[in-house]
C-alpha atoms as a PDB file:
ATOM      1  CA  UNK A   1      31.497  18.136 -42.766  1.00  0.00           C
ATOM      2  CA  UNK A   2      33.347  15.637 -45.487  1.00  0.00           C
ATOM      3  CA  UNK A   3      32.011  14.289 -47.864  1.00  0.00           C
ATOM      4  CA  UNK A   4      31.415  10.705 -46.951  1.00  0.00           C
ATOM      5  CA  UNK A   5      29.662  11.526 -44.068  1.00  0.00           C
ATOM      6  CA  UNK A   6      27.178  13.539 -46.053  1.00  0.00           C
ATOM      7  CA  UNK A   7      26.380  10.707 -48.315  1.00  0.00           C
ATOM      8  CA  UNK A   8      26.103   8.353 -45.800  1.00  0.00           C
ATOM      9  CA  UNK A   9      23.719  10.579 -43.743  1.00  0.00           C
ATOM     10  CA  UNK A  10      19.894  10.016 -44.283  1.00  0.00           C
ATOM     11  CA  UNK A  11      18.628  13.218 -45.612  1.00  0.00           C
ATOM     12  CA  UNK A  12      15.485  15.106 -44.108  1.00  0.00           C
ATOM     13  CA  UNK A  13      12.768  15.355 -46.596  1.00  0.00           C
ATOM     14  CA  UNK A  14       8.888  16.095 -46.421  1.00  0.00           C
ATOM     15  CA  UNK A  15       8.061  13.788 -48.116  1.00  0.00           C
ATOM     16  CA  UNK A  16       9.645  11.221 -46.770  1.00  0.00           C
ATOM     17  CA  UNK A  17       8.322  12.025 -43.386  1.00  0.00           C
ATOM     18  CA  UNK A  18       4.786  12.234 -44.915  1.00  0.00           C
ATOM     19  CA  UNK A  19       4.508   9.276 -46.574  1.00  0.00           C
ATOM     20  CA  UNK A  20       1.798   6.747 -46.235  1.00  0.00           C
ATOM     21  CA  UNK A  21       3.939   3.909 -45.301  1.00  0.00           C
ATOM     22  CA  UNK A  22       5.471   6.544 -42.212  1.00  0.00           C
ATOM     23  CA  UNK A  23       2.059   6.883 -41.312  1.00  0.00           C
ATOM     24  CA  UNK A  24       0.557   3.511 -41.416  1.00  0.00           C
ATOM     25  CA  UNK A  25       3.712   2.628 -39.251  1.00  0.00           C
ATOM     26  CA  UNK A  26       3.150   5.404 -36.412  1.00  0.00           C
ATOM     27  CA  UNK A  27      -0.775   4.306 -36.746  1.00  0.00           C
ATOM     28  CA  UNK A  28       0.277   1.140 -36.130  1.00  0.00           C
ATOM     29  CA  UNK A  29       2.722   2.009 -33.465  1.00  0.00           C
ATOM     30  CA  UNK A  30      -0.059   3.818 -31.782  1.00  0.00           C
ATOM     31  CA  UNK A  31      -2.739   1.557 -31.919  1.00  0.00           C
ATOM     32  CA  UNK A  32      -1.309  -1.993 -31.322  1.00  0.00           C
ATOM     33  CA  UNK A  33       0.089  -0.869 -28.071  1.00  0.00           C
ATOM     34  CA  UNK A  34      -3.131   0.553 -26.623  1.00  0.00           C
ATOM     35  CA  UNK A  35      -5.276  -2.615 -28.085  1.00  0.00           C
ATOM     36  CA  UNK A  36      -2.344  -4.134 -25.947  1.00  0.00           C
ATOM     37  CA  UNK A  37      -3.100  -1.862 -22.566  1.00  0.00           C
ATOM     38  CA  UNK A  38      -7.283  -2.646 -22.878  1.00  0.00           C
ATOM     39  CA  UNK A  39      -6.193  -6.162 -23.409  1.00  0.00           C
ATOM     40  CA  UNK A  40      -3.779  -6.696 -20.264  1.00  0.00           C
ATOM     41  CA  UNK A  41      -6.814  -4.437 -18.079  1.00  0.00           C
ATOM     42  CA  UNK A  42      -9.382  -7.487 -19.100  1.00  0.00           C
ATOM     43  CA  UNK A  43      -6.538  -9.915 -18.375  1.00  0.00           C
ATOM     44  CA  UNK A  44      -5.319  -8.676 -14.997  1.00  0.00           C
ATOM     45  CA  UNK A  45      -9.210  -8.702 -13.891  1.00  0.00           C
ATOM     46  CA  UNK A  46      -9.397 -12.255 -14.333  1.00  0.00           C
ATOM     47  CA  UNK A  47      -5.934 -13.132 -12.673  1.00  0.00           C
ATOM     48  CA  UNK A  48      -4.531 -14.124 -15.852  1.00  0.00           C
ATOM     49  CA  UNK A  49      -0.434 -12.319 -15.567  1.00  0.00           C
ATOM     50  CA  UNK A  50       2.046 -13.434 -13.242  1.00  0.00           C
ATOM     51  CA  UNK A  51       4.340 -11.562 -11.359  1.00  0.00           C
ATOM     52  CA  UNK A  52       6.941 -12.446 -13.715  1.00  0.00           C
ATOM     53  CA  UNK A  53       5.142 -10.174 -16.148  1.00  0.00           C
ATOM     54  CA  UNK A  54       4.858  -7.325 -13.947  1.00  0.00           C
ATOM     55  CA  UNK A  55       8.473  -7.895 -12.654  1.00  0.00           C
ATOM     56  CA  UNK A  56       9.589  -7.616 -16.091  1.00  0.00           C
ATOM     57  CA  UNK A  57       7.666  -4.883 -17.012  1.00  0.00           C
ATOM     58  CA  UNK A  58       9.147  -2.724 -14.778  1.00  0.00           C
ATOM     59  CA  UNK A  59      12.557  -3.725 -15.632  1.00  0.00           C
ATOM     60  CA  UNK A  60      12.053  -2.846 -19.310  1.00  0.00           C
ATOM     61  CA  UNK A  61      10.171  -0.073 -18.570  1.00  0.00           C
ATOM     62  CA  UNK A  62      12.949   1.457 -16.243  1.00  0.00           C
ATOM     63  CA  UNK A  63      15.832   0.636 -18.607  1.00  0.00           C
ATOM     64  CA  UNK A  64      14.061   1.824 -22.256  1.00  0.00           C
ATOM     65  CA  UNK A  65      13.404   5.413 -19.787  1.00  0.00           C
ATOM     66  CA  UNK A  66      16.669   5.476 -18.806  1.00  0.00           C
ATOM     67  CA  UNK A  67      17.759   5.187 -22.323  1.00  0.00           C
ATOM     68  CA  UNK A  68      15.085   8.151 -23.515  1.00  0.00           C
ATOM     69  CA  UNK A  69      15.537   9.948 -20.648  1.00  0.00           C
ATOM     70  CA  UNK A  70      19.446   9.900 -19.949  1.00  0.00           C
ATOM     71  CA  UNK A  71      20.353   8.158 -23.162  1.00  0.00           C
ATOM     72  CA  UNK A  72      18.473  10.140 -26.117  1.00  0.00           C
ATOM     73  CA  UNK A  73      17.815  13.545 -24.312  1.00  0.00           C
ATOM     74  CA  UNK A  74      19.979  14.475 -21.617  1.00  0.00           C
ATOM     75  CA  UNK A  75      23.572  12.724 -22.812  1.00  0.00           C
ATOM     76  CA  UNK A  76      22.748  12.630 -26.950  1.00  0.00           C
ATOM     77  CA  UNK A  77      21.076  15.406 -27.217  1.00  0.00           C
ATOM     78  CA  UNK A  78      22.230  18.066 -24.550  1.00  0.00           C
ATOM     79  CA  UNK A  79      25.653  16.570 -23.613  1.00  0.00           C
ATOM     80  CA  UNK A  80      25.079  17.253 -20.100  1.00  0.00           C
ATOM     81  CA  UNK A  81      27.540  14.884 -19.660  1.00  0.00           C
ATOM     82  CA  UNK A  82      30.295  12.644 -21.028  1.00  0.00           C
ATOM     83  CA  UNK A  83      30.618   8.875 -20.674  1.00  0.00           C
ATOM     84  CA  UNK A  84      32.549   6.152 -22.582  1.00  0.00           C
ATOM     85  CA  UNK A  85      31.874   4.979 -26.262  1.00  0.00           C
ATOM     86  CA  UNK A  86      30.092   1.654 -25.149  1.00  0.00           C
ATOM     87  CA  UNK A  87      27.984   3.344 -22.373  1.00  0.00           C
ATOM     88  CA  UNK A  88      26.591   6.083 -25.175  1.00  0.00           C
ATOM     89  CA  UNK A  89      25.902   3.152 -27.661  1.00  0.00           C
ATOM     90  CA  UNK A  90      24.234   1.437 -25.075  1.00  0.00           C
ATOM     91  CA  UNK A  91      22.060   4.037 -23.862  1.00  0.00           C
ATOM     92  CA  UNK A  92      21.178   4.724 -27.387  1.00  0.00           C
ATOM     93  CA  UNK A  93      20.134   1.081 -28.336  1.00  0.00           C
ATOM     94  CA  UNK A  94      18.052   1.154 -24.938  1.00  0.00           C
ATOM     95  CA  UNK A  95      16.602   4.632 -26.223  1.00  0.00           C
ATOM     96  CA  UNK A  96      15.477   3.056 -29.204  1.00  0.00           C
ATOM     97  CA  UNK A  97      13.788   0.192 -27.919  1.00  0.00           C
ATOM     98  CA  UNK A  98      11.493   2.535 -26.189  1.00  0.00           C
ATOM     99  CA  UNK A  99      10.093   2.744 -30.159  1.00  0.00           C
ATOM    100  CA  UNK A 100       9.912   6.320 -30.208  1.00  0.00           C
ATOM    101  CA  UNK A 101      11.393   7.135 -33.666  1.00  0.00           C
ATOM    102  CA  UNK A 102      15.711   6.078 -34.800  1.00  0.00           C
ATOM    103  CA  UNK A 103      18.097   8.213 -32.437  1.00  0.00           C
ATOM    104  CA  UNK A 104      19.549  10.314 -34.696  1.00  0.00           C
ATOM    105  CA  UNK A 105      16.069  11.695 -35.842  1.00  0.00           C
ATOM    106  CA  UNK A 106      14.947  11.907 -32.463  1.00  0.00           C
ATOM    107  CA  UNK A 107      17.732  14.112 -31.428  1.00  0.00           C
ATOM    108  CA  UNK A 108      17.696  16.532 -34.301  1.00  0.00           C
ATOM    109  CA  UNK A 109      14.070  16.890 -33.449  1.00  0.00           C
ATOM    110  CA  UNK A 110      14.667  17.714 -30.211  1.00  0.00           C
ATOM    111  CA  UNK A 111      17.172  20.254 -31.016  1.00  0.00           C
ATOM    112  CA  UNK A 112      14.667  21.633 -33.577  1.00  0.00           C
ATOM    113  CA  UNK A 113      12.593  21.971 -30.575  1.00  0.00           C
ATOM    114  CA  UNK A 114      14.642  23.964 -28.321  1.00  0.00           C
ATOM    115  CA  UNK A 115      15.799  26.236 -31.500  1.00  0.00           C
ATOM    116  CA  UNK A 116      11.830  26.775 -32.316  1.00  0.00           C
ATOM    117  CA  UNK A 117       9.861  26.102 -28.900  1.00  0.00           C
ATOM    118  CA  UNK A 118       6.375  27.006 -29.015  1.00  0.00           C
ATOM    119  CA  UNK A 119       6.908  28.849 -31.901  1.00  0.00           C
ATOM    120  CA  UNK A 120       6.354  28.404 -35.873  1.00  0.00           C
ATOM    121  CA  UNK A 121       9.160  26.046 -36.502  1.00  0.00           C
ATOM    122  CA  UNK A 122       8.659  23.791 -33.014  1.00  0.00           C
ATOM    123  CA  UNK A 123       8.064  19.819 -34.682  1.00  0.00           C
ATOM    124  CA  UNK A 124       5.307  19.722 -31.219  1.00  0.00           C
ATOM    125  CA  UNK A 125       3.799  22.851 -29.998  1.00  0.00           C
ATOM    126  CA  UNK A 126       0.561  22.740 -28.080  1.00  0.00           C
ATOM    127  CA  UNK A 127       0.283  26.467 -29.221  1.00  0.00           C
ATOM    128  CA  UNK A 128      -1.176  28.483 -32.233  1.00  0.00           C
ATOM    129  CA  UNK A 129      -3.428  25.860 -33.246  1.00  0.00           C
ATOM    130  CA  UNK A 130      -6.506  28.806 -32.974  1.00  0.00           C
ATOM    131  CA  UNK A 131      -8.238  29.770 -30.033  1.00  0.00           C
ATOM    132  CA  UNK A 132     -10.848  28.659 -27.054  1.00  0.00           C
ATOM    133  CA  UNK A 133     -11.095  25.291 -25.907  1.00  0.00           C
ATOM    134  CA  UNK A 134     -11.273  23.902 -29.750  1.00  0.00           C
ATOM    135  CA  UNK A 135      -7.939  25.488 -30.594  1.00  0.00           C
ATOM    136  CA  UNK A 136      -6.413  23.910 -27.328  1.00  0.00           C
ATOM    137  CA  UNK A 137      -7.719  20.600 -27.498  1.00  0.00           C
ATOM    138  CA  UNK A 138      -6.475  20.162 -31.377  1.00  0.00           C
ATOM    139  CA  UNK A 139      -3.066  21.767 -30.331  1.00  0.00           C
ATOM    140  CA  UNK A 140      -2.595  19.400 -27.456  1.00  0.00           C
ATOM    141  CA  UNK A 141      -3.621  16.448 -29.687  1.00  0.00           C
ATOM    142  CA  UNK A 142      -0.633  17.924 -32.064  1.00  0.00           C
ATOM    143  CA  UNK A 143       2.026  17.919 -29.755  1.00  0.00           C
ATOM    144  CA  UNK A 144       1.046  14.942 -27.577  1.00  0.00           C
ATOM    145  CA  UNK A 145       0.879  12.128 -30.679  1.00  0.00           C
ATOM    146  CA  UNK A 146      -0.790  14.107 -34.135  1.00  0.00           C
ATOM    147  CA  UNK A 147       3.025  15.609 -34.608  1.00  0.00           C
ATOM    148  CA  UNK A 148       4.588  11.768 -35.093  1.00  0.00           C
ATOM    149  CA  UNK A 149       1.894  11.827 -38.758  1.00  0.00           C
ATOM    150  CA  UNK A 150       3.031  15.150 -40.031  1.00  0.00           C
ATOM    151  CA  UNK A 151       6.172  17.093 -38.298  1.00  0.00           C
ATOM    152  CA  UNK A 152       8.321  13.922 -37.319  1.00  0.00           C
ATOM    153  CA  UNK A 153      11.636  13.249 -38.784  1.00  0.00           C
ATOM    154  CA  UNK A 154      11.745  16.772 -40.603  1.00  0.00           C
ATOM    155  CA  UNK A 155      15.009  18.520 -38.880  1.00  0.00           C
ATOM    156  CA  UNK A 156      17.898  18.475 -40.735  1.00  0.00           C
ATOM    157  CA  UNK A 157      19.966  15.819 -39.562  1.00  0.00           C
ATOM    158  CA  UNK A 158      23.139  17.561 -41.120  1.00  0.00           C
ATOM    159  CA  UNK A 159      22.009  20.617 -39.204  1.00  0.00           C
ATOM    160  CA  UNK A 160      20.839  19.410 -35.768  1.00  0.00           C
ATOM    161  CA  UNK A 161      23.089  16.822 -35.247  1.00  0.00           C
ATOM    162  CA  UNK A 162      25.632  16.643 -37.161  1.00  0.00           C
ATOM    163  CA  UNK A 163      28.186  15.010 -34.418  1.00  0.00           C
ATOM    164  CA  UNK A 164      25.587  11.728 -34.733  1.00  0.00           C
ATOM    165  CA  UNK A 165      25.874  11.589 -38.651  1.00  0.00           C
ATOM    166  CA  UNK A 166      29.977  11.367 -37.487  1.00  0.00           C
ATOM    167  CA  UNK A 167      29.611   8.689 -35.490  1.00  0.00           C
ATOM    168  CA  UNK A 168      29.715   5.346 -37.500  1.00  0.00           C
ATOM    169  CA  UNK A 169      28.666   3.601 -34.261  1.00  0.00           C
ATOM    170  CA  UNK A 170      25.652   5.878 -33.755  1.00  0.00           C
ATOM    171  CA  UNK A 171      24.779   5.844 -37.473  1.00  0.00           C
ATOM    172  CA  UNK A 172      24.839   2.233 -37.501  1.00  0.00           C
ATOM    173  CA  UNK A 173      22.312   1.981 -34.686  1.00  0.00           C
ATOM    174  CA  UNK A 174      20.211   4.727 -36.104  1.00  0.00           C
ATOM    175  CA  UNK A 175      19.492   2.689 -39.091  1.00  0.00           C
ATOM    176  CA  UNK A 176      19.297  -0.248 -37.082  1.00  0.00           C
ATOM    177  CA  UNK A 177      16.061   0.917 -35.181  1.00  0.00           C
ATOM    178  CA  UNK A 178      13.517  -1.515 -36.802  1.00  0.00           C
ATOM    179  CA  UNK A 179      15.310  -4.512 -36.082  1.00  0.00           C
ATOM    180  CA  UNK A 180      15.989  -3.393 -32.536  1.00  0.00           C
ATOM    181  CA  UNK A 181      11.695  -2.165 -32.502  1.00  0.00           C
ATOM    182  CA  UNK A 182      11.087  -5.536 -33.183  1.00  0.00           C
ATOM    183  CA  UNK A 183      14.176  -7.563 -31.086  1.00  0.00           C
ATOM    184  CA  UNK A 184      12.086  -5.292 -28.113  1.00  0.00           C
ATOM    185  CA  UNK A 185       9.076  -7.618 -28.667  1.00  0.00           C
ATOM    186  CA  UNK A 186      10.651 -11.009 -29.372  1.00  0.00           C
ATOM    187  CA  UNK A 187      12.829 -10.838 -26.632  1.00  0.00           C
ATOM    188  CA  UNK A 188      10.162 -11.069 -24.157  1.00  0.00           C
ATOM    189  CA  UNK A 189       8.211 -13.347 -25.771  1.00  0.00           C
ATOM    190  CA  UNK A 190      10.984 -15.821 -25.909  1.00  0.00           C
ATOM    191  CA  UNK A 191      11.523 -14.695 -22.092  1.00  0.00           C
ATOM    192  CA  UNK A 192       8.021 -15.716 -21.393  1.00  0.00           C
ATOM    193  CA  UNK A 193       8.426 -19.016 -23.521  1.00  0.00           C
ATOM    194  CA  UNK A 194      11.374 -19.964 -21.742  1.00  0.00           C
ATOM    195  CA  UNK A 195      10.366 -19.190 -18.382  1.00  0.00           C
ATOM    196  CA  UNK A 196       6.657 -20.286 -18.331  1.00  0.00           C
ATOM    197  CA  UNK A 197       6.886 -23.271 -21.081  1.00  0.00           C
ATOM    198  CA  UNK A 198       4.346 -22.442 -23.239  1.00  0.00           C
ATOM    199  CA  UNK A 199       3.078 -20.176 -26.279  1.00  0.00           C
ATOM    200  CA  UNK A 200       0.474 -18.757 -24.040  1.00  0.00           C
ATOM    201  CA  UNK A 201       2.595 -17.935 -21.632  1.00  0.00           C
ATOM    202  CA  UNK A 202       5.541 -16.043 -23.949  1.00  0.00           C
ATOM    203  CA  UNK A 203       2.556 -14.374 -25.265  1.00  0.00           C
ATOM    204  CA  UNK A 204       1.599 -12.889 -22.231  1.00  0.00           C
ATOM    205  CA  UNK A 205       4.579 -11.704 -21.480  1.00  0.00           C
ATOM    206  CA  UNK A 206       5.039 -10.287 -24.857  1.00  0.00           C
ATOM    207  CA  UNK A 207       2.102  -8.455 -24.370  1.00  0.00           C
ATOM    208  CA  UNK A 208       3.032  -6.841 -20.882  1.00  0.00           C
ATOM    209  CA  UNK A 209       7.041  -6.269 -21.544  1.00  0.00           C
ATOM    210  CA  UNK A 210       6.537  -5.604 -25.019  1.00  0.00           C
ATOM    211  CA  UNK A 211       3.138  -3.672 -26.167  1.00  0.00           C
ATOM    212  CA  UNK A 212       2.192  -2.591 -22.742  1.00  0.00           C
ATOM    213  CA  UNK A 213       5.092  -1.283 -22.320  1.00  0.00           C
ATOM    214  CA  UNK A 214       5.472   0.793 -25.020  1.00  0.00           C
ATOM    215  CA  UNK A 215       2.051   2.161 -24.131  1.00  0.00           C
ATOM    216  CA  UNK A 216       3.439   3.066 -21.061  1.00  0.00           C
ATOM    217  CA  UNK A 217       5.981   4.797 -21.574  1.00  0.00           C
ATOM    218  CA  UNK A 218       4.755   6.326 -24.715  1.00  0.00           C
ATOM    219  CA  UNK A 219       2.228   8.217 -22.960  1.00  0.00           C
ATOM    220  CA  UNK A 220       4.467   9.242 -21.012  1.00  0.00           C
ATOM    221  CA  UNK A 221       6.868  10.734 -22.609  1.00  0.00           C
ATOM    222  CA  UNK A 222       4.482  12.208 -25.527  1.00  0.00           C
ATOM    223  CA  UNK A 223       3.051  14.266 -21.764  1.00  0.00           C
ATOM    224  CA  UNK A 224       6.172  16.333 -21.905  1.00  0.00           C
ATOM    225  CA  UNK A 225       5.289  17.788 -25.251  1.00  0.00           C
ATOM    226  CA  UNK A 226       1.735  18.508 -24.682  1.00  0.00           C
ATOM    227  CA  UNK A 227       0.968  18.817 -20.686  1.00  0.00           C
ATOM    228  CA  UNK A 228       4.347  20.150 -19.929  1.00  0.00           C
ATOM    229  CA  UNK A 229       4.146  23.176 -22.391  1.00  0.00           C
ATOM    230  CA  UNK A 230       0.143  23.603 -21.087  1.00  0.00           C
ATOM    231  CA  UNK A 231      -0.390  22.682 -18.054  1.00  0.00           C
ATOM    232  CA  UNK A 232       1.125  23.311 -14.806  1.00  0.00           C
ATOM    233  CA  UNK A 233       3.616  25.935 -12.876  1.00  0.00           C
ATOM    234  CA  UNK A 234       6.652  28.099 -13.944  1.00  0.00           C
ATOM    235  CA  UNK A 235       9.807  28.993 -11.863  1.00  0.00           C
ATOM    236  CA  UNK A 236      11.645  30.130 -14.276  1.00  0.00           C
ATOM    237  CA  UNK A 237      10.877  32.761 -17.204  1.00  0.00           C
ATOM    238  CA  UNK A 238      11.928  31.293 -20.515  1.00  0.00           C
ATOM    239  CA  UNK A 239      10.994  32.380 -24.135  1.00  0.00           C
ATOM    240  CA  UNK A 240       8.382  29.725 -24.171  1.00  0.00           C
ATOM    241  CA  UNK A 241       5.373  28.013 -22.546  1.00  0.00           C
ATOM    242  CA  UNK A 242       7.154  25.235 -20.421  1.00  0.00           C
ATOM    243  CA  UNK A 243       6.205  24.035 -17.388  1.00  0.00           C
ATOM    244  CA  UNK A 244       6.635  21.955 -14.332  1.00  0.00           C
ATOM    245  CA  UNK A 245       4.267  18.766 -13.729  1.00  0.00           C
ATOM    246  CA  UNK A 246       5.545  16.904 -10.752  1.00  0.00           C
ATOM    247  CA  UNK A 247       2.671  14.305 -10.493  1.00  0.00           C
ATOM    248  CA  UNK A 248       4.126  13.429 -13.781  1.00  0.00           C
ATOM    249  CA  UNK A 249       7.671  13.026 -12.757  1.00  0.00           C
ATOM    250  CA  UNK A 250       7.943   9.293 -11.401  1.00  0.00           C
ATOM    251  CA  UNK A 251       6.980   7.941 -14.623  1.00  0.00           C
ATOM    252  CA  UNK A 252       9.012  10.742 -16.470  1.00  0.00           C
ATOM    253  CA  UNK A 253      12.024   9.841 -14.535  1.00  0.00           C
ATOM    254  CA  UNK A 254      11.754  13.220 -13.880  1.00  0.00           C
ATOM    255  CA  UNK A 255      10.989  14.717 -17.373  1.00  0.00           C
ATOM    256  CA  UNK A 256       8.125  17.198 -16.401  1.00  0.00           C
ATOM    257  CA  UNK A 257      10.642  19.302 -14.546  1.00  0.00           C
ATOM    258  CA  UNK A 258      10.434  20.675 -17.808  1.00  0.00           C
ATOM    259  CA  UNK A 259      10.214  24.324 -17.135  1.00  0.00           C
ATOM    260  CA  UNK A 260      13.640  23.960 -15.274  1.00  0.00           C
ATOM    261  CA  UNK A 261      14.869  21.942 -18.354  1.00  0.00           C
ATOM    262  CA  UNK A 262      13.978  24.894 -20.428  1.00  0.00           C
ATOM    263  CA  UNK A 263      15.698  27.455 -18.107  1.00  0.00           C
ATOM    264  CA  UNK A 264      18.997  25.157 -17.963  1.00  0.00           C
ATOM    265  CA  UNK A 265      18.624  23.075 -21.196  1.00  0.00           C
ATOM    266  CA  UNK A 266      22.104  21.420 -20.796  1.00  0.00           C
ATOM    267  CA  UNK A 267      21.562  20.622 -16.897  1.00  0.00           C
ATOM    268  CA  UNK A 268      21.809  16.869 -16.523  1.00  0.00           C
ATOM    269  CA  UNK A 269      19.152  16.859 -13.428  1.00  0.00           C
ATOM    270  CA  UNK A 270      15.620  18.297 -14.366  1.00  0.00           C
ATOM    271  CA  UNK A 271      14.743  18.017 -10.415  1.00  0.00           C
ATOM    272  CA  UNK A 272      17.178  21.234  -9.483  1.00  0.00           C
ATOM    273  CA  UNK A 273      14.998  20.978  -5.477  1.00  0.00           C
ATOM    274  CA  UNK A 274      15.099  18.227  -3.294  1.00  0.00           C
ATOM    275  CA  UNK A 275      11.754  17.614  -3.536  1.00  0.00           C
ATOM    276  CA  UNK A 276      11.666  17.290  -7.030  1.00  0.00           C
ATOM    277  CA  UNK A 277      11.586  13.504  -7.693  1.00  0.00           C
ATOM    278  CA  UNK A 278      14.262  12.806 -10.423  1.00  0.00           C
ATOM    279  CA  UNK A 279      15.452   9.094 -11.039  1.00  0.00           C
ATOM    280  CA  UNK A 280      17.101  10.310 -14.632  1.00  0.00           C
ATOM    281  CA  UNK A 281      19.657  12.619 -12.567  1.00  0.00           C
ATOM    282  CA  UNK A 282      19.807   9.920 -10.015  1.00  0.00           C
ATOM    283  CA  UNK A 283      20.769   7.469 -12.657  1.00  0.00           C
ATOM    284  CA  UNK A 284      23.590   9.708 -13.802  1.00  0.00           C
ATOM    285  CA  UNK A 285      24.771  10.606 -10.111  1.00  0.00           C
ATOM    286  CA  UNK A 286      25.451   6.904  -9.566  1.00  0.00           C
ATOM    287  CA  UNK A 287      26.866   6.991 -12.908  1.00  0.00           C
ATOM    288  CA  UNK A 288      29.292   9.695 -11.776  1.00  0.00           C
ATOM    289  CA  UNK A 289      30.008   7.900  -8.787  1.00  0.00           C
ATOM    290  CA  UNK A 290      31.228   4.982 -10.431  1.00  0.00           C
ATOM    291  CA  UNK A 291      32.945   6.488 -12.689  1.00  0.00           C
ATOM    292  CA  UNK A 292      31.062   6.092 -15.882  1.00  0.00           C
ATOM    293  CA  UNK A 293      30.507   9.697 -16.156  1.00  0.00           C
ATOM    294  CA  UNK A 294      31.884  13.267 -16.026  1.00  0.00           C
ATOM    295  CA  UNK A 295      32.055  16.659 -17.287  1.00  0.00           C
ATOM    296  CA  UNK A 296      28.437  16.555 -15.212  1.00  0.00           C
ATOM    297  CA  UNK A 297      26.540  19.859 -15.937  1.00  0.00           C
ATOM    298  CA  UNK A 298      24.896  21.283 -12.252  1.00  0.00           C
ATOM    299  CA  UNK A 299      23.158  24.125 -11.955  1.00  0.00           C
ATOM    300  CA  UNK A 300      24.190  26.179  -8.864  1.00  0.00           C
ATOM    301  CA  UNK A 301      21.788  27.414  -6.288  1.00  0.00           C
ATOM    302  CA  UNK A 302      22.680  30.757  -7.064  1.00  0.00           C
ATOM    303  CA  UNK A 303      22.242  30.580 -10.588  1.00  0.00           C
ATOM    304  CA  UNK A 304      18.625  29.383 -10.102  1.00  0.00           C
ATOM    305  CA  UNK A 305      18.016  32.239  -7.803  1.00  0.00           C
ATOM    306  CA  UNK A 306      18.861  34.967 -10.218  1.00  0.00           C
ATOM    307  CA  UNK A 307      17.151  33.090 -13.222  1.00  0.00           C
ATOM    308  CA  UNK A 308      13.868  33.097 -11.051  1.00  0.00           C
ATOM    309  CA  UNK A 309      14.478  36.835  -9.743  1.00  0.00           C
ATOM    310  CA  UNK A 310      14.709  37.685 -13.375  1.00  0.00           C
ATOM    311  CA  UNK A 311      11.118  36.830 -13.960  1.00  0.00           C
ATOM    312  CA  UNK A 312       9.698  38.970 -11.053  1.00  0.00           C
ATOM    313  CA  UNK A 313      12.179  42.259 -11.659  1.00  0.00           C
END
């Protein structure tokens, strides 16, 4: 590691993750867009969105998943596959408009994670948060959103993901993510200003595309950490509590395949059946296919078949 890149990396520090304007911002983050969610439930009872809003919605739904999903986790932080410089910076700016935390951080996180799962050390573990149905209900409110006020942002960047703090590109995005947090809730107001003509109007629209949204696919996503290490069924034996949750893989984009992600961490398709709904990997096959990526990591059938015999020897 030189010595530029060191002092241009942001350290990890406590403190700095623990601060009160860290939390306030999370709160805020976490609040705003479910005020947002009751507020476009009262609206869409009394007719008052378009289908311009809804259209819209799932656009920017689909492409800030895409960017956590195949951007942030399976390319950034797994390399499951390579792609060209502009395709990775793009994925990341998408991944960060999904307003889950600046990419770098999010990926040494994540790495944390696998290095620690469900163990002391793990940023979001469900588990050993006590016992009974007390203990269980405060662990999965820890790894689902009470993590993001206490255990966010404390890998070591230098540590976990140290070929991110090398990338002037990536760095520069990284520190970018406020201005691209809020650029993912002007844009569609101006969309909505533009297209309907009035303030109302882009404020509807900012309210679907950009708040509801984030709700969305916040929810989502958090699902992995808590339901997916909790709730649901096991293929594979891993060191950990991972599971699979395929009612939650459309709106995962195939996420909550997560005990298979755990058995093969550096797979690039979480669905490893054919039954096992998983747009991410489908993304990246039509990547493949036109040639935006390679060096795609598969799993072979055979290799699943002695990982699961392993558990039942």
């Amino acid at each position: 590691m030189t010595t530029n890149v060191g002092a241009l990396a942001e350290p990890s520090h406590s403190g700095a993750a623990h601060s009160r304007a860290h939390q306030i911002t999370n709160f805020l983050a976490m609040v705003l867009p479910f005020g947002a969610f009751v507020a476009a439930l009262f609206l869409l009872w009394g007719s008052l969105v378009t289908w311009i809003d809804i259209v819209a919605l799932a656009v920017a739904y689909t492409l800030t998943c895409i960017g956590i999903t195949v951007g942030f986790h399976r390319l950034l932080t797994h390399r499951s596959f390579q792609t060209y410089r502009p395709v990775r910076y793009t994925l990341a700016v998408l991944g960060t408009l999904a307003v889950e935390g600046s990419v770098i951080k999010w990926v040494a996180d994540h790495r944390k994670h696998h290095d620690h799962t469900d163990e002391e050390g793990d940023p979001h573990s469900p588990h050993g948060n006590g016992d009974g149905v007390l203990g269980a209900l405060k662990g999965l409110w820890h790894a689902h959103v009470g993590w993001l006020f206490n255990t966010v942002g404390q890998a070591d960047r230098l540590r976990y993901a140290p070929d991110l703090v090398k990338d002037r590109g990536m760095r520069l995005i990284d520190a970018a993510d406020k201005p691209l947090m809020l650029a993912g809730l002007v844009i569609p107001f101006l969309v909505g200003l533009l297209v309907k003509g009035t303030v109302t109007g882009g404020l509807l629209t900012l309210l679907w595309v950009g708040l509801v949204r984030v709700f969305l696919l916040h929810h989502a996503t958090f699902s992995i950490n808590s339901i997916c290490h909790f709730f649901g069924r096991r293929r594979f034996p891993t060191d950990d509590h991972s599971t699979n949750v395929g009612w939650l893989s459309l709106a995962t984009f195939g996420e909550s395949w997560h005990n298979n992600h755990h058995a093969f961490p550096t797979s690039a398709f979480h669905g490893l059946r054919r039954r096992e709904l998983d747009l991410g990997g489908m993304f990246i096959s039509a990547m493949e296919r036109l040639g935006l990526a390679w060096e795609v990591v598969r799993v072979s059938p055979e290799r699943q078949r002695e990982k699961a015999a392993a558990g039942t020897a």
